[in-house]
C-alpha atoms as a PDB file:
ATOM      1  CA  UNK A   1      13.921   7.105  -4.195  1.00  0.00           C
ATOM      2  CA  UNK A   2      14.785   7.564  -0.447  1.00  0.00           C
ATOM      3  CA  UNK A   3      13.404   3.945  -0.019  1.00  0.00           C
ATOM      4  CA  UNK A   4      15.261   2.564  -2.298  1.00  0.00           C
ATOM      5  CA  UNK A   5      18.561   4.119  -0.726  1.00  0.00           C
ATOM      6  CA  UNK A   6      17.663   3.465   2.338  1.00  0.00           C
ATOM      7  CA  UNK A   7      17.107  -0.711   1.533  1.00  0.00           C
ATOM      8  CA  UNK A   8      20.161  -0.690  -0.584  1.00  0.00           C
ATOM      9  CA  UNK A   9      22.154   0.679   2.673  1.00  0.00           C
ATOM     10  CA  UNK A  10      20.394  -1.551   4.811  1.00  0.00           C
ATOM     11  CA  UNK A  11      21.553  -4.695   3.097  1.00  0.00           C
ATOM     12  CA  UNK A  12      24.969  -3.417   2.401  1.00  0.00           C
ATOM     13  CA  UNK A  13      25.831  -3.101   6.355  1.00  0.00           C
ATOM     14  CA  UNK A  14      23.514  -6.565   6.515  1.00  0.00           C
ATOM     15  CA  UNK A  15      26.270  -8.684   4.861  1.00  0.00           C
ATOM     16  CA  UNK A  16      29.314  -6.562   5.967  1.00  0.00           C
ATOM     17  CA  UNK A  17      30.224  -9.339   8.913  1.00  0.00           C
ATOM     18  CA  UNK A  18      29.693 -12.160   5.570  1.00  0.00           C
ATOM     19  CA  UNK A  19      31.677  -9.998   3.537  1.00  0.00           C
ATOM     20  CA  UNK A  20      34.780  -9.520   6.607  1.00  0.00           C
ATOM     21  CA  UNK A  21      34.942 -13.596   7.221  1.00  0.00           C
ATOM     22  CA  UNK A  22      35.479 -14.339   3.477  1.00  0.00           C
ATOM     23  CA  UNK A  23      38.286 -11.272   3.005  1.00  0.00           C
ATOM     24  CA  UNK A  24      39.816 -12.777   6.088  1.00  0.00           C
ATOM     25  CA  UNK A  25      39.317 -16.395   5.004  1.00  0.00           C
ATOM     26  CA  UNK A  26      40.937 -15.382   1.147  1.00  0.00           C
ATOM     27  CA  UNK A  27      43.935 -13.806   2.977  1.00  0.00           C
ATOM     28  CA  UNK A  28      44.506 -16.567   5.623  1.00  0.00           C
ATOM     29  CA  UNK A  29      44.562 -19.255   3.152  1.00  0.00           C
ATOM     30  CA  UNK A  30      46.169 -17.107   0.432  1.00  0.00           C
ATOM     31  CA  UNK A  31      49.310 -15.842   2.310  1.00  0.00           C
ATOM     32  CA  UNK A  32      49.043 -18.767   4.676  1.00  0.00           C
ATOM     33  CA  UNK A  33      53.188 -19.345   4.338  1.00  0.00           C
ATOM     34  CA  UNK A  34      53.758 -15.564   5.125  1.00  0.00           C
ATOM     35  CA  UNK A  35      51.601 -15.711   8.136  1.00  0.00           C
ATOM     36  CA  UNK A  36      53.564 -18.703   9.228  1.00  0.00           C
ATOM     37  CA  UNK A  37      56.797 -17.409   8.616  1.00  0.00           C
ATOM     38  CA  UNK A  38      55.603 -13.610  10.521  1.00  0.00           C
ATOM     39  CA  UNK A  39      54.421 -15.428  13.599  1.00  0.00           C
ATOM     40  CA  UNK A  40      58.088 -17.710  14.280  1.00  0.00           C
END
């Protein structure tokens, strides 16, 4: 059972950076007008 955690943990903080650059991407191209008008 500790294996199992262990792997499961392991591959969650694997694709954290994936995970960071598509939240990031969603919210730059989602609230791309905001951003624009925030950095006039």
């Amino acid at each position: 059972m500790q294996e199992v955690a262990r792997t499961a943990i392991a591959q969650y903080v694997s694709d954290r950076p994936a995970r960071l650059r598509s939240a990031i991407e969603r919210i730059r191209t989602e609230d791309a007008e905001l951003l624009d008008r925030l950095s006039r």
